[in-house]
C-alpha atoms as a PDB file:
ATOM      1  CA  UNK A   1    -222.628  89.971 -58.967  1.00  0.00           C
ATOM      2  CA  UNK A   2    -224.039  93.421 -58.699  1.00  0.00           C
ATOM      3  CA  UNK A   3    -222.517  94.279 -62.312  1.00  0.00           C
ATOM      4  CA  UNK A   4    -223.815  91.107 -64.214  1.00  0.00           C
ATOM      5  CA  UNK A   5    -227.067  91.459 -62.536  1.00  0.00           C
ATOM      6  CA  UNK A   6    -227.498  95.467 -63.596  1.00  0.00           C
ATOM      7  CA  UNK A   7    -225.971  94.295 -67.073  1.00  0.00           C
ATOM      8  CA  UNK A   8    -228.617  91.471 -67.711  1.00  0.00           C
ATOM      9  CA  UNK A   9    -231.744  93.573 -66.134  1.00  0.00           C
ATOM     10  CA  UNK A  10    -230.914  96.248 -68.568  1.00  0.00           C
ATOM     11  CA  UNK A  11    -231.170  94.682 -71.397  1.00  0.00           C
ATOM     12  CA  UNK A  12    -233.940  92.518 -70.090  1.00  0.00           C
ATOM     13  CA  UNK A  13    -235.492  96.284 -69.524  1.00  0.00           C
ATOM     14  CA  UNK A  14    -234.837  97.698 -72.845  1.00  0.00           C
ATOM     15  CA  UNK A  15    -237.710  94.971 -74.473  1.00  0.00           C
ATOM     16  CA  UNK A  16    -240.327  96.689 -72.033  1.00  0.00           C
ATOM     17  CA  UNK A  17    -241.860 100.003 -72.560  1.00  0.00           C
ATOM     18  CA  UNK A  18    -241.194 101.322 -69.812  1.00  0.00           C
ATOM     19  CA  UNK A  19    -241.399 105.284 -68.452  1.00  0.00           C
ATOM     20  CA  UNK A  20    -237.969 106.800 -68.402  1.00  0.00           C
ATOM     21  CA  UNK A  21    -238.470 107.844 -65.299  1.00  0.00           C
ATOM     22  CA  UNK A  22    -240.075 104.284 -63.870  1.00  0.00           C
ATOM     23  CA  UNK A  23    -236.519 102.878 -65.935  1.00  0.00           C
ATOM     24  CA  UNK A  24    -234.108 105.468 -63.904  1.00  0.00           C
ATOM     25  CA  UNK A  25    -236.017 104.319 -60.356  1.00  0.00           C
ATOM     26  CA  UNK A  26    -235.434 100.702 -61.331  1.00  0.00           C
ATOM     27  CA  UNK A  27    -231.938 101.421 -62.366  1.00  0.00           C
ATOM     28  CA  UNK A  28    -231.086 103.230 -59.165  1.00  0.00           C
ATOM     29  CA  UNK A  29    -232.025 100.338 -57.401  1.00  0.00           C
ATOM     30  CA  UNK A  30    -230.552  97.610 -58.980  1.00  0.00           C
ATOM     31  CA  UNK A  31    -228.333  97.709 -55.821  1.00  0.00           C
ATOM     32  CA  UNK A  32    -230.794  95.528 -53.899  1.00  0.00           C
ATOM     33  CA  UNK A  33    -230.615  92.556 -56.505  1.00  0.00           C
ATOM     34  CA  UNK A  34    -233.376  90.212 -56.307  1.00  0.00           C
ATOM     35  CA  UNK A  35    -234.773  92.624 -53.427  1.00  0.00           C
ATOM     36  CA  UNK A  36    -236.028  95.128 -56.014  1.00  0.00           C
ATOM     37  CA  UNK A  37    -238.510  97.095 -54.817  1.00  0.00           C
ATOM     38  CA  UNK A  38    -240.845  98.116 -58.161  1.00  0.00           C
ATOM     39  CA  UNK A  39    -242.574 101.926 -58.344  1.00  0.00           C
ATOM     40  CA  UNK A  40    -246.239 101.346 -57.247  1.00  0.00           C
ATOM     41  CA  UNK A  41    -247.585 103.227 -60.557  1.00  0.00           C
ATOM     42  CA  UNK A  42    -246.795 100.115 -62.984  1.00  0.00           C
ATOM     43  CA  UNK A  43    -249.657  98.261 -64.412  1.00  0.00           C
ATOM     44  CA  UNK A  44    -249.565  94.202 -63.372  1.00  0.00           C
ATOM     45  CA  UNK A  45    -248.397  93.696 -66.783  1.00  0.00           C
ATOM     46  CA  UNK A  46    -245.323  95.651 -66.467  1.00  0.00           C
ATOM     47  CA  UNK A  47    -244.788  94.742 -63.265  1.00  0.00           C
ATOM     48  CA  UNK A  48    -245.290  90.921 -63.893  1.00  0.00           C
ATOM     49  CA  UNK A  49    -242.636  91.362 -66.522  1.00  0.00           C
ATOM     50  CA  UNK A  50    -240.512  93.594 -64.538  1.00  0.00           C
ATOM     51  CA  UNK A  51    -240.157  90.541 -61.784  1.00  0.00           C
ATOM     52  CA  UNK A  52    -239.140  88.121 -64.300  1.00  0.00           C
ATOM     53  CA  UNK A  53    -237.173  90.224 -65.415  1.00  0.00           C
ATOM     54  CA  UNK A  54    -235.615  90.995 -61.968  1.00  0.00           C
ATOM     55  CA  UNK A  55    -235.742  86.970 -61.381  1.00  0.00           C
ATOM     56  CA  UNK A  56    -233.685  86.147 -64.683  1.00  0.00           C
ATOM     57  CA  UNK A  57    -231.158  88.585 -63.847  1.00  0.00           C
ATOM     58  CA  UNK A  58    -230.720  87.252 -60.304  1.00  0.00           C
ATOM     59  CA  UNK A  59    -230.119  83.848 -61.413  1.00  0.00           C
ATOM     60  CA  UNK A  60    -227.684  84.851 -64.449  1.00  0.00           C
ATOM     61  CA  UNK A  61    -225.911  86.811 -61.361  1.00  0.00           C
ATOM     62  CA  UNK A  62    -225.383  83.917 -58.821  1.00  0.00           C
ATOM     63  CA  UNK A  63    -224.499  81.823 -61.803  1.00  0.00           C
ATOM     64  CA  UNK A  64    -221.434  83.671 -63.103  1.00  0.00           C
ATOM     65  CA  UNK A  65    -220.605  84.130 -59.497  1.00  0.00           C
ATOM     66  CA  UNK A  66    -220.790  80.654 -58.947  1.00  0.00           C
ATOM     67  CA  UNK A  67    -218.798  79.900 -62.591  1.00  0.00           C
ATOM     68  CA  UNK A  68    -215.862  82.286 -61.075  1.00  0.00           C
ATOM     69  CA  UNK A  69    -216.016  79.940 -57.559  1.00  0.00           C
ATOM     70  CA  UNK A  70    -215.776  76.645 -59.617  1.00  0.00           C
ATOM     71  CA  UNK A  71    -212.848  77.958 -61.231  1.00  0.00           C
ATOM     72  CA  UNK A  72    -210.688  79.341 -58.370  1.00  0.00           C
ATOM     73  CA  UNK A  73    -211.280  76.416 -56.380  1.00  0.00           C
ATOM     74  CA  UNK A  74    -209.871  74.147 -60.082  1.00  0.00           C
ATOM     75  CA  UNK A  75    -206.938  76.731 -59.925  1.00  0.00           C
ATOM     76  CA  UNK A  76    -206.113  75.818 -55.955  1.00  0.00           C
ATOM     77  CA  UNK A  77    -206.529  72.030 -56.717  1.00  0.00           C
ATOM     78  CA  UNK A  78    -203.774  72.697 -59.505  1.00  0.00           C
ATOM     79  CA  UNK A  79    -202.055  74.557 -57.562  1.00  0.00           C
ATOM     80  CA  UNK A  80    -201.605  72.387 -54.967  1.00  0.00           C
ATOM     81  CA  UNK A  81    -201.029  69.337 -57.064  1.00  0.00           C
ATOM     82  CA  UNK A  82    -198.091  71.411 -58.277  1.00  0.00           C
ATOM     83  CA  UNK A  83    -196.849  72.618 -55.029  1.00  0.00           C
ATOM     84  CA  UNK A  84    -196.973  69.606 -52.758  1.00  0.00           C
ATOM     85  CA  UNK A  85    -193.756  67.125 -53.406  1.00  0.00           C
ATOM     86  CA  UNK A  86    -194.723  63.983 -55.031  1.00  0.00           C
ATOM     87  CA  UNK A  87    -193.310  61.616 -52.622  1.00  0.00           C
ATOM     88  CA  UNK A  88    -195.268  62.804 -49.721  1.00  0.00           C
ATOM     89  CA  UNK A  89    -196.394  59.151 -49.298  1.00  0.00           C
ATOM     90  CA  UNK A  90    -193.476  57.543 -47.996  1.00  0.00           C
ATOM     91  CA  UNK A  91    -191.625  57.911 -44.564  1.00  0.00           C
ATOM     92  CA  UNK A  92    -188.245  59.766 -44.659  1.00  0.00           C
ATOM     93  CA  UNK A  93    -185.838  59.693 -41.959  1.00  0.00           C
ATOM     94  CA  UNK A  94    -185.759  62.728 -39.565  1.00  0.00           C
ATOM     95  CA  UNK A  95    -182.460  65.002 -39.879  1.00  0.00           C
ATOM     96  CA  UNK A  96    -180.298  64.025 -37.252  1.00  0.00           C
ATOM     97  CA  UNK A  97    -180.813  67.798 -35.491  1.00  0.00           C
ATOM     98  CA  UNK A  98    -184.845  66.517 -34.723  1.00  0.00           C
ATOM     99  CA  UNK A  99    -183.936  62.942 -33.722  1.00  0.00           C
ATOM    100  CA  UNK A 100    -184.522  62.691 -29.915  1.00  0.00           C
ATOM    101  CA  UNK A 101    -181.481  61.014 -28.719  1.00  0.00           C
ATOM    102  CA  UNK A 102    -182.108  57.529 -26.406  1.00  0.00           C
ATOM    103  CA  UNK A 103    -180.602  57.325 -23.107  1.00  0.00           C
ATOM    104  CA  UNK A 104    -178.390  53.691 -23.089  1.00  0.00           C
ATOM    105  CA  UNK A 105    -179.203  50.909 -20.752  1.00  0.00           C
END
């Protein structure tokens, strides 16, 4: 998550002007996801597109995150549709070692 989110919030970053040292303090933060704290000597303007910024990348994050669940839990379905026998609907006969033997009247 961490990667896709630093990958989308840098190119989200490179369309704002942005200090290069403001950009390196946002960068060495992008550790705290959606919890980015923003450098206090932004304008609201930067700092209103900074968040959205922040917010967009958060979102693409959980997204792909989510994408990679969706398909491992498609790839356990298959592989348990492989896996378990077919005929595990009907009753089969115990082997004769597991059959609890009946005491005669």
């Amino acid at each position: 998550m961490v990667n896709a989110f630093s990958a989308r919030l840098d190119s989200k970053l490179a369309n704002v002007s942005l200090p290069p040292g403001t950009l390196q303090e946002i960068q060495a933060g992008e550790i705290k996801l959606a919890g980015l704290q923003l450098p206090t000597s932004l304008n609201e303007t930067s700092r209103t597109a900074i968040r959205e910024s922040v917010r967009e990348a958060f979102v693409f994050g959980f997204r792909i995150v989510m994408l990679i669940c969706a398909g491992l839990s498609v790839a356990s379905a298959a592989s348990a549709w492989r896996l378990i026998p077919g005929d595990r609907g009907t009753h089969r006969a115990l082997p004769q070692q597991f059959r609890v033997k009946e005491s005669g009247t």
